[in-house]
Protein backbone atom coordinates (compact mmCIF):
# COMPACT_ATOMS: atom_id res chain seq x y z
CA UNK A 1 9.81 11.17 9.42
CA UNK A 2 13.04 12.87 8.95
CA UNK A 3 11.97 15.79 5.97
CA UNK A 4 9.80 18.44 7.09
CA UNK A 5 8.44 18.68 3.69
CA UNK A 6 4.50 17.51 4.09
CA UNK A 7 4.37 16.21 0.16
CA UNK A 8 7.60 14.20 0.30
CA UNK A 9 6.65 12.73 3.58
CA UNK A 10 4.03 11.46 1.55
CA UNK A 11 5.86 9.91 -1.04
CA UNK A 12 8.20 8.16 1.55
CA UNK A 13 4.81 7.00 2.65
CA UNK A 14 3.75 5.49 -1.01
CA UNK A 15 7.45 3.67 -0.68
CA UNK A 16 6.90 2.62 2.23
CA UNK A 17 3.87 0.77 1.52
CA UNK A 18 5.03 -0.08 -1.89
CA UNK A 19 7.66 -1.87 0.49
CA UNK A 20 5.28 -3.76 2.03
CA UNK A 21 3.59 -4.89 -0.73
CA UNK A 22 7.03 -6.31 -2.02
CA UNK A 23 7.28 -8.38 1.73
CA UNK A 24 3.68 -9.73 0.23
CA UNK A 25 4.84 -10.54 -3.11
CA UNK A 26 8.24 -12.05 -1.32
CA UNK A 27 6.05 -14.13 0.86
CA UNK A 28 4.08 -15.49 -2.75
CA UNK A 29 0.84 -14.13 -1.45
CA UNK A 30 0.36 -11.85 -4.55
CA UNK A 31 -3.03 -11.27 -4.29
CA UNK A 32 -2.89 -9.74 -0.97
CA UNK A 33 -0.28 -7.71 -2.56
CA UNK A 34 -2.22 -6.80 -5.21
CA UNK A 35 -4.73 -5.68 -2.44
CA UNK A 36 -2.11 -3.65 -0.85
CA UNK A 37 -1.03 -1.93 -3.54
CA UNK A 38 -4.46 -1.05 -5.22
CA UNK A 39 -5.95 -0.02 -2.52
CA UNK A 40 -3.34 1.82 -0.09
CA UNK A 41 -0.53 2.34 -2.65
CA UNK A 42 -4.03 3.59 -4.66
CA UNK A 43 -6.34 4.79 -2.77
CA UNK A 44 -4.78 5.85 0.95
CA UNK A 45 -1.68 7.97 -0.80
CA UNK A 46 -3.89 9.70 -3.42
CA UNK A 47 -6.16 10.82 -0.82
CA UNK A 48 -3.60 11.66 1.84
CA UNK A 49 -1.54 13.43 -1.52
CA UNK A 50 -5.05 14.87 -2.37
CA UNK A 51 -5.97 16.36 1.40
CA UNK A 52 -2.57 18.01 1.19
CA UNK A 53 -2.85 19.82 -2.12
CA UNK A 54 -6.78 21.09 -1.33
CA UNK A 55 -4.93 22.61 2.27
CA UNK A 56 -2.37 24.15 -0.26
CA UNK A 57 0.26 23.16 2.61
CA UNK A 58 2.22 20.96 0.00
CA UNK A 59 5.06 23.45 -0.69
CA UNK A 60 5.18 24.83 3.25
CA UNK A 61 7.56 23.22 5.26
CA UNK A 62 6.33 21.29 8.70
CA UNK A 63 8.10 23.14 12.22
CA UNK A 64 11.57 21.48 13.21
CA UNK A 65 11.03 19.12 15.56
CA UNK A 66 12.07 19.74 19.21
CA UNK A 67 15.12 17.96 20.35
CA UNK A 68 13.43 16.11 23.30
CA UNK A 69 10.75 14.87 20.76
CA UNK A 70 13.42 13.60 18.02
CA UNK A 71 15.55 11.56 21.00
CA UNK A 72 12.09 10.28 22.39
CA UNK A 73 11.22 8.99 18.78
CA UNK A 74 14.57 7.65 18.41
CA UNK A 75 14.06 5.75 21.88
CA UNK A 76 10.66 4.24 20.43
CA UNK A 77 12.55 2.97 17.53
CA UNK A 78 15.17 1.51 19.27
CA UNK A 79 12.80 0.17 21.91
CA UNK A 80 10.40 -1.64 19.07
CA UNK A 81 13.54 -2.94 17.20
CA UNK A 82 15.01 -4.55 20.87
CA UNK A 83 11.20 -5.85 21.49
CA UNK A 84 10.99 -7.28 18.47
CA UNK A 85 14.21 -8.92 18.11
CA UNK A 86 13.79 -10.37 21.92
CA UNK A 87 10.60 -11.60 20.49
CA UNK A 88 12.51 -14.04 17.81
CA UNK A 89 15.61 -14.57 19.39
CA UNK A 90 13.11 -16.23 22.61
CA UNK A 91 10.73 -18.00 20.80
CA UNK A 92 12.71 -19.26 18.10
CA UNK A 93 10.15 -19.82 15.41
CA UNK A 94 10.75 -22.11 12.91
CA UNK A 95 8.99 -22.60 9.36
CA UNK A 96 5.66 -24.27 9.25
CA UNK A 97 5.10 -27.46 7.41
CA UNK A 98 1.85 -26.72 6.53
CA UNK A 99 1.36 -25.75 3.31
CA UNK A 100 -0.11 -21.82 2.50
CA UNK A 101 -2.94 -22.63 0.19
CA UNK A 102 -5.12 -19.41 -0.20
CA UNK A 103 -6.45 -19.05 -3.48
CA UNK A 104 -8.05 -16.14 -4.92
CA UNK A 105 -11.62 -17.41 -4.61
CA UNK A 106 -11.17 -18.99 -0.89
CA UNK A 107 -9.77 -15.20 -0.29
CA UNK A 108 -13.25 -13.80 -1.70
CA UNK A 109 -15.18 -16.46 -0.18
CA UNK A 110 -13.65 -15.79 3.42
CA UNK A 111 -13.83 -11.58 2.82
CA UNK A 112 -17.56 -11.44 1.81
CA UNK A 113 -18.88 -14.51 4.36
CA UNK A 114 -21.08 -13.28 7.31
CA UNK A 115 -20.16 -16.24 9.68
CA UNK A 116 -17.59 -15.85 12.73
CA UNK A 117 -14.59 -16.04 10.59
CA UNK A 118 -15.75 -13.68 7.59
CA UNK A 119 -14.78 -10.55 6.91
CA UNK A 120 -17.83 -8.66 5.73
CA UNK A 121 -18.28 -6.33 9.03
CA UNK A 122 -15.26 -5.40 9.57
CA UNK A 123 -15.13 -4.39 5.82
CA UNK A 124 -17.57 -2.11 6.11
CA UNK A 125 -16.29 -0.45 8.89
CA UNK A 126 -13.26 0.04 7.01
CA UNK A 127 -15.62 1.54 4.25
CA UNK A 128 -17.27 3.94 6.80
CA UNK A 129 -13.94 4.75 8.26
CA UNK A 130 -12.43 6.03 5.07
CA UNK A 131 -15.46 7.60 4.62
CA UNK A 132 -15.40 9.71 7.30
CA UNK A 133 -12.04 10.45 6.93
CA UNK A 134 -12.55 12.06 3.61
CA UNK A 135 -15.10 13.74 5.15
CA UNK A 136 -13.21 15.28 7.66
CA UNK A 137 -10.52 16.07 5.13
CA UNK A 138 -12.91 18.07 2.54
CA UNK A 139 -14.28 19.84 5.88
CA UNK A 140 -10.88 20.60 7.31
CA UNK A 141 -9.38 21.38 3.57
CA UNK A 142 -12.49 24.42 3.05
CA UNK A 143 -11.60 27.62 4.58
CA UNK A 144 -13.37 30.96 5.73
CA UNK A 145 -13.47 33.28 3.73
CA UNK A 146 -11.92 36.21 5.05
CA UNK A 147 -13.75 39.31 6.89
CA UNK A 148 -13.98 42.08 3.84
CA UNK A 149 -16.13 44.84 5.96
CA UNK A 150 -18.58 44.89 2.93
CA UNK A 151 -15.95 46.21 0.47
CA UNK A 152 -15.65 43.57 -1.46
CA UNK A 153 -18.82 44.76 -3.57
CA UNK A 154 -16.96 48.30 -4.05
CA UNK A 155 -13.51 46.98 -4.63
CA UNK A 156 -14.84 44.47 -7.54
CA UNK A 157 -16.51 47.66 -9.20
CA UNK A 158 -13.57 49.51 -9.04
CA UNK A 159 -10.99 47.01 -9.99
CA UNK A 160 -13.78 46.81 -13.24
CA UNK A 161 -13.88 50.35 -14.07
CA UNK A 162 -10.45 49.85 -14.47
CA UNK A 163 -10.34 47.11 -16.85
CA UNK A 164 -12.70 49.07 -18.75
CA UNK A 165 -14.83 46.55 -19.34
CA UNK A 166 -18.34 46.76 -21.22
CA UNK A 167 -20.30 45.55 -18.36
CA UNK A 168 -22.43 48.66 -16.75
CA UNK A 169 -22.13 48.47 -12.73
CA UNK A 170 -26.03 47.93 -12.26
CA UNK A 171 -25.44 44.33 -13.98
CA UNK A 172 -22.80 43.70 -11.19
CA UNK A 173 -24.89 44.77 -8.06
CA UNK A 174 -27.83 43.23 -9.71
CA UNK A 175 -25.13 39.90 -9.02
């Protein structure tokens, strides 16, 4: 993440996965792609985007990084790139002859069967899991309010006898 802007890092994240959804659609798996984009694309993003305007952080800018941190990030990156291309350039995969024939109803059949190779449990653990995490963001997201001494009450009258307004102060204390 190079900005330190929370909301555009964000949106590089909604591009991101928008990317990846194009690697889906590239592969001709478009449902999955579908899948990505409805429900990260839609879903993850709005409710990341969402967390971050309820914390009003969206227009604060993040700390600048530490130099040691940025060159040990840049390290990992280089390190996953060499791992990865070591990978490939050992194994030397080659294309499949088998054909790819997942239709949209073996897809559906496969995510909502119970045996070994279904994906029912693990869906709703994905279910709970984004549960909780908009939990946790709603919790995190309300604040205190702050310490007032008891002079809230007073400084609400006053800031009404100002406004001259035709509401008599036993109606607000009886509030």
């Amino acid at each position: 993440m190079t900005t330190r802007k929370i909301f555009r890092s964000a949106i590089w994240l909604l591009f991101s996965l928008i990317g990846v959804a194009g690697l889906y659609f590239w592969l001709q798996v478009e449902f999955i792609a579908a899948v990505q984009i409805i429900v990260y694309v839609g879903g993850i993003v709005v409710l990341i985007i969402f967390s971050i305007f309820l914390t009003q952080q969206s227009g604060n800018e993040m700390p600048k990084q530490s130099l040691k941190r940025t060159i040990s990030s840049a390290l990992a990156v280089l390190f996953g790139f060499g791992l990865t291309f070591l990978q490939i350039w050992k194994y030397n995969f080659q294309p499949s002859a088998k054909s790819f024939n997942w239709t949209i109803s073996k897809i559906g059949e496969q995510m909502l069967s119970t045996t070994s190779g279904g994906y029912s449990l693990p869906f709703e653990v994905v279910s709970m899991l984004l549960l909780a995490a908009m939990i946790g963001c709603i919790v995190i997201a309300i604040k205190t309010p702050a310490a007032t001494n008891g002079k809230a009450k007073e400084v609400g009258i006053e800031k009404l006898k100002e406004s001259k307004l035709e509401i008599t102060i036993n109606e607000i204390s009886e509030r």
